[in-house]
C-alpha atoms as a PDB file:
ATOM      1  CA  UNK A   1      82.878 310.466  25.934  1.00  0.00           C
ATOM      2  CA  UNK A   2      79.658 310.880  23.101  1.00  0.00           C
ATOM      3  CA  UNK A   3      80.500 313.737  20.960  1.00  0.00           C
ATOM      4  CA  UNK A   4      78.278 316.587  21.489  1.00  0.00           C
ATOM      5  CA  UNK A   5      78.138 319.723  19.733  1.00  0.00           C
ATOM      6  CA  UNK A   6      81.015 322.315  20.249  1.00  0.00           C
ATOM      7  CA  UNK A   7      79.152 324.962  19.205  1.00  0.00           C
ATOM      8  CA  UNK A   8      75.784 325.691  20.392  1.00  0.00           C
ATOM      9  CA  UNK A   9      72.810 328.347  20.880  1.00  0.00           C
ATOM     10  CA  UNK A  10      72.888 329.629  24.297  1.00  0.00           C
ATOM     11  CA  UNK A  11      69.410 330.861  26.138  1.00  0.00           C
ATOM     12  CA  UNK A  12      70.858 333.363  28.893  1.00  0.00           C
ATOM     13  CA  UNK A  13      68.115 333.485  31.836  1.00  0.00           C
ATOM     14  CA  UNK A  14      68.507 335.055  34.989  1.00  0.00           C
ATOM     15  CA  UNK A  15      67.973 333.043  38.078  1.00  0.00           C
ATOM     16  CA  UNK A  16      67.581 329.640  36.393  1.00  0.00           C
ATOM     17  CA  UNK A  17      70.436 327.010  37.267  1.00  0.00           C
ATOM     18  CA  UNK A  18      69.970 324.085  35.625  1.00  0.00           C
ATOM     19  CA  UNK A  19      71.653 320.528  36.194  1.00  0.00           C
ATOM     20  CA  UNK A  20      72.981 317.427  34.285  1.00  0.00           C
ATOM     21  CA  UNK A  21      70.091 314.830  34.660  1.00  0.00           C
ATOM     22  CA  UNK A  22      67.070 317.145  35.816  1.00  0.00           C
ATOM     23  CA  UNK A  23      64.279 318.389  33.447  1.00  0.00           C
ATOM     24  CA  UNK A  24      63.590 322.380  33.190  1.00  0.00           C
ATOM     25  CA  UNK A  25      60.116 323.318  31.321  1.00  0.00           C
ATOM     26  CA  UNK A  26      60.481 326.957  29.557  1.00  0.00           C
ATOM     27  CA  UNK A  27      57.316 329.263  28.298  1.00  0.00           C
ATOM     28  CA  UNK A  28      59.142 330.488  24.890  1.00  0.00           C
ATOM     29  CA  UNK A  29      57.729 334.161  23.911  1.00  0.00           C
ATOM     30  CA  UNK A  30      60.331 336.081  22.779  1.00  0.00           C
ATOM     31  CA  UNK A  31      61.026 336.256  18.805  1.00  0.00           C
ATOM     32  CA  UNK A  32      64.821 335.186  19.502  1.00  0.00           C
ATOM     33  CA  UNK A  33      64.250 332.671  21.582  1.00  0.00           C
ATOM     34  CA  UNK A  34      61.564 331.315  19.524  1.00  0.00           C
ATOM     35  CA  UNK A  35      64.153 331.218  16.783  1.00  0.00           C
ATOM     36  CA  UNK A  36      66.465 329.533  18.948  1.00  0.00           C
ATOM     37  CA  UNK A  37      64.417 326.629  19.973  1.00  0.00           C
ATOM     38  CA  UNK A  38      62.846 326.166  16.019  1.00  0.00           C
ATOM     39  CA  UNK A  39      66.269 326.130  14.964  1.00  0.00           C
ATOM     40  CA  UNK A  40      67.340 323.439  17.696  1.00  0.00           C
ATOM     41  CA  UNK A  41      64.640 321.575  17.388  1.00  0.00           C
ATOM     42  CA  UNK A  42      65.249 321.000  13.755  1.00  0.00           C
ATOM     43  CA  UNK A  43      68.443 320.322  13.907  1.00  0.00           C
ATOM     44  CA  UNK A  44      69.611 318.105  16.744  1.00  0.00           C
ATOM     45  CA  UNK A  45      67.239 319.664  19.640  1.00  0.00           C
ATOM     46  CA  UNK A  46      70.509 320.691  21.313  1.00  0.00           C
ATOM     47  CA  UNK A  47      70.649 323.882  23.227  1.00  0.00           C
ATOM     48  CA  UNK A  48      72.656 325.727  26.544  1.00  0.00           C
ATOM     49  CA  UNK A  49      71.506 327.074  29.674  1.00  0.00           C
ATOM     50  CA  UNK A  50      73.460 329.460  31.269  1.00  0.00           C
ATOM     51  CA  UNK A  51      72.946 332.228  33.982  1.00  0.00           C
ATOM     52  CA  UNK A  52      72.803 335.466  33.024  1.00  0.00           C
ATOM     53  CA  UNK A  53      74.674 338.382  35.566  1.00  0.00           C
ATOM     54  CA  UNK A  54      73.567 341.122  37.197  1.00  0.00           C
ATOM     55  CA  UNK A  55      74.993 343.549  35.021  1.00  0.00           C
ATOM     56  CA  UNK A  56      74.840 343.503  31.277  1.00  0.00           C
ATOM     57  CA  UNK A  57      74.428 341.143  28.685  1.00  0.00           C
ATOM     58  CA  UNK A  58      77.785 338.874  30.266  1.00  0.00           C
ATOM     59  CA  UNK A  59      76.960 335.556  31.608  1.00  0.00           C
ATOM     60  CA  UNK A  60      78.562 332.520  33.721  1.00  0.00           C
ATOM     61  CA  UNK A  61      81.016 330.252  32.170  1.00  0.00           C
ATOM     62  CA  UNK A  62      79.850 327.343  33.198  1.00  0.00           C
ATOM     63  CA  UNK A  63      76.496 326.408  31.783  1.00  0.00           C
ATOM     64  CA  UNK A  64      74.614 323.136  31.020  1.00  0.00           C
ATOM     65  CA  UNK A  65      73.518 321.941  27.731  1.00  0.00           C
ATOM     66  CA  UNK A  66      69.995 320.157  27.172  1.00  0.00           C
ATOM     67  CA  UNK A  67      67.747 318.348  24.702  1.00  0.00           C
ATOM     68  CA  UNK A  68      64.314 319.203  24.245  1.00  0.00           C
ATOM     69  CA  UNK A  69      62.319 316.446  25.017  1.00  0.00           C
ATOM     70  CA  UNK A  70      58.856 317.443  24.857  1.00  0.00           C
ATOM     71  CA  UNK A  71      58.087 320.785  22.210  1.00  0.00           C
ATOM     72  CA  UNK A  72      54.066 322.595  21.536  1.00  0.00           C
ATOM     73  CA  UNK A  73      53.005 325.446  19.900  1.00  0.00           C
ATOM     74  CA  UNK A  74      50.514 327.289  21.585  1.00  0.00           C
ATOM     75  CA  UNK A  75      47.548 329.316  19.716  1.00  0.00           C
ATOM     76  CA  UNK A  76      49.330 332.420  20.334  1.00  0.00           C
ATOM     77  CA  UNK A  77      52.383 332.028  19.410  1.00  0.00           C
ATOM     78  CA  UNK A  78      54.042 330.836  22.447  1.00  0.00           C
ATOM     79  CA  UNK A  79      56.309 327.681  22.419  1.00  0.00           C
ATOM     80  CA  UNK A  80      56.181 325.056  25.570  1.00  0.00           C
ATOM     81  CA  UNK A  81      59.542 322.807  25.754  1.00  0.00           C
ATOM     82  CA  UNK A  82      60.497 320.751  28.231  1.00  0.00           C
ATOM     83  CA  UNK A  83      64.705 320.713  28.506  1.00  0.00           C
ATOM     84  CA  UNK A  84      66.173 317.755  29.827  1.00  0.00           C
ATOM     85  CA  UNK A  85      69.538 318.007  30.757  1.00  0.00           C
ATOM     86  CA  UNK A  86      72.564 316.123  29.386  1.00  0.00           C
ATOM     87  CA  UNK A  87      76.173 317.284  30.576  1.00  0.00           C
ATOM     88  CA  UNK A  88      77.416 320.506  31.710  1.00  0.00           C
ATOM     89  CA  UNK A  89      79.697 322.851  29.663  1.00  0.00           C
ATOM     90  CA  UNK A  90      82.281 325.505  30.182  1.00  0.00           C
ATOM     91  CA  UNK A  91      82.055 328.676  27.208  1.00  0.00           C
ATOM     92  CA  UNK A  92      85.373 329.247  25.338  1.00  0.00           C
ATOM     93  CA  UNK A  93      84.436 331.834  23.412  1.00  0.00           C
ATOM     94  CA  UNK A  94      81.084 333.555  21.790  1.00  0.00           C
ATOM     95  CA  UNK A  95      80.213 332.639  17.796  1.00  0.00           C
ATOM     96  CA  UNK A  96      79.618 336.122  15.801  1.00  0.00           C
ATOM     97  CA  UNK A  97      76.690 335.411  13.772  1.00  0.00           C
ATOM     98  CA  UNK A  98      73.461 337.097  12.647  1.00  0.00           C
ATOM     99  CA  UNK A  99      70.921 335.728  13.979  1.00  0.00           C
ATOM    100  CA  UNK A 100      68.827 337.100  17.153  1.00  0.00           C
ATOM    101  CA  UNK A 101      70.229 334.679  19.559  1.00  0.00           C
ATOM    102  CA  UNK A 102      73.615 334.106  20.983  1.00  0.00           C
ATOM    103  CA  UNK A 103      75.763 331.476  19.922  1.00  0.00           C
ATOM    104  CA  UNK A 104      79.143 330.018  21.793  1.00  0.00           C
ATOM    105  CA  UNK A 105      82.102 327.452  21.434  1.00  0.00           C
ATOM    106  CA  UNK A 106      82.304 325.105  24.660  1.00  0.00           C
ATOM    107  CA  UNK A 107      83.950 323.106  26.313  1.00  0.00           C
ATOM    108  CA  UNK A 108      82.523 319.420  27.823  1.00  0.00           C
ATOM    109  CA  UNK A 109      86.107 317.601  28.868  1.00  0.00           C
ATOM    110  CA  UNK A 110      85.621 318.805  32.614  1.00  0.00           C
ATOM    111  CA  UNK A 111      82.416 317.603  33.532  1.00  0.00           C
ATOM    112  CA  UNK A 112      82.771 313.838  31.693  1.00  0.00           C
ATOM    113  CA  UNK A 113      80.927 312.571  34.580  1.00  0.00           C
ATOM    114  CA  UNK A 114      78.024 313.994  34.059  1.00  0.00           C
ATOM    115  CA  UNK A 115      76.918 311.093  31.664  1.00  0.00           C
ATOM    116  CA  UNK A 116      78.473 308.375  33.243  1.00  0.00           C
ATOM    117  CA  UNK A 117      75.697 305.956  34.139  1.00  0.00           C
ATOM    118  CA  UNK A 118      77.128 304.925  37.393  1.00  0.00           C
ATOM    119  CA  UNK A 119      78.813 307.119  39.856  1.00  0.00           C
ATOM    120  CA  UNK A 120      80.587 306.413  43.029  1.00  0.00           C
ATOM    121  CA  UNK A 121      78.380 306.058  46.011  1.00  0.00           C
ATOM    122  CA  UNK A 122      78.303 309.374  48.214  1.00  0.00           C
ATOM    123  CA  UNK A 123      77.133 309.245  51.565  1.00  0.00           C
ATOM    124  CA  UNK A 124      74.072 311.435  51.320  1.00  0.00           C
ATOM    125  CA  UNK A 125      72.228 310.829  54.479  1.00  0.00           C
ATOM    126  CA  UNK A 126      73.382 314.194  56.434  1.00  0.00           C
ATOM    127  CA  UNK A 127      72.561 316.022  53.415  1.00  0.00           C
ATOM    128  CA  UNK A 128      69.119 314.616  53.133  1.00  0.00           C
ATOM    129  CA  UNK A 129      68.264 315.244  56.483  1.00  0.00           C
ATOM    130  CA  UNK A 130      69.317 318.814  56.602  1.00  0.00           C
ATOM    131  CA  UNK A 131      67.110 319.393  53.565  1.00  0.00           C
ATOM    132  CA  UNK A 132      64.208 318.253  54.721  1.00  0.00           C
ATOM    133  CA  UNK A 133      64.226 320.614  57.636  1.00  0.00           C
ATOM    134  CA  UNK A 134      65.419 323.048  55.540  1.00  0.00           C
ATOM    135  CA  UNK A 135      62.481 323.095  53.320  1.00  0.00           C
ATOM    136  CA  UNK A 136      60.271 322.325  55.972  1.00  0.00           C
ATOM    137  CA  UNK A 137      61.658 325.929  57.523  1.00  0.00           C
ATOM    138  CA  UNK A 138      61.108 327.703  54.461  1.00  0.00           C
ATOM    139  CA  UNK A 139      57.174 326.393  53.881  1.00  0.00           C
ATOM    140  CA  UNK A 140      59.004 324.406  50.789  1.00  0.00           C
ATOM    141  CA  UNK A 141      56.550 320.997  50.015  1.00  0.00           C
ATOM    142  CA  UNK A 142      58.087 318.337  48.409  1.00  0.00           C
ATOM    143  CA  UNK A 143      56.887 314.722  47.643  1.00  0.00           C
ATOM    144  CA  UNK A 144      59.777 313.255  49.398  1.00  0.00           C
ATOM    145  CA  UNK A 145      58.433 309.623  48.838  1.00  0.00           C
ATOM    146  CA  UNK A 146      58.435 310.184  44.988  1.00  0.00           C
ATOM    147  CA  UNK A 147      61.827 311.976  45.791  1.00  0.00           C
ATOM    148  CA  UNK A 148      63.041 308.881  47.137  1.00  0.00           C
ATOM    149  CA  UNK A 149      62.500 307.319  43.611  1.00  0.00           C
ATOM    150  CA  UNK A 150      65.293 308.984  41.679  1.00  0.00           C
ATOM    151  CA  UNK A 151      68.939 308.001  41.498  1.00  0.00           C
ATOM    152  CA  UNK A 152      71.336 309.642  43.474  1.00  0.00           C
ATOM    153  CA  UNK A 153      72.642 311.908  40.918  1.00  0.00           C
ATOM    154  CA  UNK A 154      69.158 313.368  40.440  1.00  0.00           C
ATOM    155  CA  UNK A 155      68.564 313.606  43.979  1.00  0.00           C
ATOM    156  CA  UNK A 156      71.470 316.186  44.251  1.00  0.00           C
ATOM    157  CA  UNK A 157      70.983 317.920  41.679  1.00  0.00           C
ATOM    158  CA  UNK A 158      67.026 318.056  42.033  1.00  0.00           C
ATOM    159  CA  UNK A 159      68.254 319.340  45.368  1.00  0.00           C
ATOM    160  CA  UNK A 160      70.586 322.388  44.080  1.00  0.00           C
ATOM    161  CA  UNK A 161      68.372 323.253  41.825  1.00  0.00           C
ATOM    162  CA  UNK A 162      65.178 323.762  43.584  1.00  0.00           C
ATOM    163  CA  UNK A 163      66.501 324.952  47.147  1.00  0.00           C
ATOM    164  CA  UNK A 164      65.912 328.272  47.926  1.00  0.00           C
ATOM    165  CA  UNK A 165      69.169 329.452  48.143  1.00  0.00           C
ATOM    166  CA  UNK A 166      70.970 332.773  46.327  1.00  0.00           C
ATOM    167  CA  UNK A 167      71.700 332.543  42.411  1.00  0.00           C
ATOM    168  CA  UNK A 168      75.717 332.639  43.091  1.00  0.00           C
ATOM    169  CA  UNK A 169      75.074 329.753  46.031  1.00  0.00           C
ATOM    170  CA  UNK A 170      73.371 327.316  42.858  1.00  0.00           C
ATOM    171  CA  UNK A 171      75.856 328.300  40.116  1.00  0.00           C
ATOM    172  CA  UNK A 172      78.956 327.547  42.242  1.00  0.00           C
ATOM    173  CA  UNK A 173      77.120 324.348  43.090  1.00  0.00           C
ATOM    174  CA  UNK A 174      77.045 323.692  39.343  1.00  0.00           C
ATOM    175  CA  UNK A 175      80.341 324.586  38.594  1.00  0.00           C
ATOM    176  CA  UNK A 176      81.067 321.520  41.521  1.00  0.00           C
ATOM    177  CA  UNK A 177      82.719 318.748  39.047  1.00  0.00           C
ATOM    178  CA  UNK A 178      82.997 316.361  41.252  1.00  0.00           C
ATOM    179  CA  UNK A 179      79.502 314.856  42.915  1.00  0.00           C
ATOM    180  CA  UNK A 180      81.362 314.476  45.893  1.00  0.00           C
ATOM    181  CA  UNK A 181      81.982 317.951  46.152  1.00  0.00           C
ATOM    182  CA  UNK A 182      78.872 318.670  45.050  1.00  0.00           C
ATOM    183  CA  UNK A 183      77.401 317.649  48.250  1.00  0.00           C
ATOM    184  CA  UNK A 184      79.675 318.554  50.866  1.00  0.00           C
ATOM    185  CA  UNK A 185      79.341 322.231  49.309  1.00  0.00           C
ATOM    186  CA  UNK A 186      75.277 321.938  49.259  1.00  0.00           C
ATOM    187  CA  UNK A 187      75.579 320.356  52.953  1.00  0.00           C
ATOM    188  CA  UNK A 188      77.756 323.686  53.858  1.00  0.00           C
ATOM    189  CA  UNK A 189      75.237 325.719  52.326  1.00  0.00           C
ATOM    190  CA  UNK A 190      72.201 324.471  53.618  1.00  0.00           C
ATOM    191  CA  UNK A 191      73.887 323.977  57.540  1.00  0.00           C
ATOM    192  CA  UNK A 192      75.140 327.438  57.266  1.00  0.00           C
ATOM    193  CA  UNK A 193      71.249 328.714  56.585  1.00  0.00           C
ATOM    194  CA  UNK A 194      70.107 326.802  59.283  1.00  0.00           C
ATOM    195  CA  UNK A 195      71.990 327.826  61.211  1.00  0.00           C
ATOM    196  CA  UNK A 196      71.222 331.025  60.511  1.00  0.00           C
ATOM    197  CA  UNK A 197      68.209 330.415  61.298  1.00  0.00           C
ATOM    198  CA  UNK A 198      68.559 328.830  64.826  1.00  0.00           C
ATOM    199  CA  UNK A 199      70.244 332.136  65.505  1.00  0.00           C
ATOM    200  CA  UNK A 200      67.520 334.189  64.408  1.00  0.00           C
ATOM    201  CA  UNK A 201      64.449 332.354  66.344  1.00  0.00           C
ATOM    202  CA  UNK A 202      66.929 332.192  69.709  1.00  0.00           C
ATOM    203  CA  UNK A 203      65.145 334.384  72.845  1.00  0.00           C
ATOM    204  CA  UNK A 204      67.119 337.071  73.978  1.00  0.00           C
ATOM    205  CA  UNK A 205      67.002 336.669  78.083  1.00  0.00           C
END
């Protein structure tokens, strides 16, 4: 497996699940996170993602780390990245250190298949079906032509990522580590809302 860093700057953020293989542009405005993304950027443009709980400053354990692939300064001090993402990663323990942002020792040995170029075919057809009415129900667009484009690994986790299901729903679909299981626990999800759904719109005779 290609080293990666085993300890890295973590950017908590609420409602954001991000995925091996899918890119994430951020609006950078806080003085921490500013210093977070210079300092990455410099070095080896290496940084987490991780979700951010309800309560507190605690976060999920499961995260995914990125590489900044595209980086501008605005006029006003704001920094535009775009965050492509490379493996995902599970936190061991956090770094003390004094700087504004939070650093962490991880973890990469359960998700080695997250850069494997090839992955075992998964039959995806149910899911993609379900999807599309899905997002159809919930006024989502998508270009599903151009959708049709990526590999299957981005499919899915395009998928996970941009469905508009709860925060827990997403993270326990990243903390899937198989891509198998991955999409029988999206399929779940997504039958169980529409189902839901067909419920909800049923006449009462």
């Amino acid at each position: 497996m290609k080293k990666f860093p085993n300890i890295i700057p973590i950017f908590p953020l609420s409602g954001v699940i991000y995925f091996p293989r899918t890119n994430l542009p951020l609006n950078i405005f806080e003085q921490r996170y500013l210093d977070l993304v210079n300092d990455a950027y410099k070095k080896d443009k290496l940084m987490g993602m991780v979700q951010s709980k309800k309560k507190g400053s605690t976060i999920y354990e499961i995260g995914c780390l990125g590489k900044i692939s595209d980086y501008q300064k605005s006029k006003d001090g704001r920094i535009l990245i775009n965050l492509t993402g490379i493996s995902r990663f599970k936190i061991i323990r956090e770094i003390q250190n004094k700087k504004l942002y939070r650093e962490f020792q991880v973890d990469y040995q359960n998700f080695t298949g997250d850069i494997q170029k090839n992955s075992n075919d998964v039959d995806v057809a149910n899911l993609m079906n379900k999807a599309k009415t899905f997002f159809e129900r919930n006024g989502l667009l998508l270009n599903w032509r151009e959708f049709e484009k990526l590999d299957q690994v981005q499919k899915i986790n395009t998928l996970a990522m941009i469905a508009p299901i709860t925060n827990e729903e997403k993270q326990k679909l990243l903390e899937s580590v198989s891509i198998d299981n991955k999409v029988k626990t999206l399929e779940s999800i997504i039958s169980f809302y529409l189902f839901d759904t067909g419920l909800n719109n049923q006449t009462i005779q």
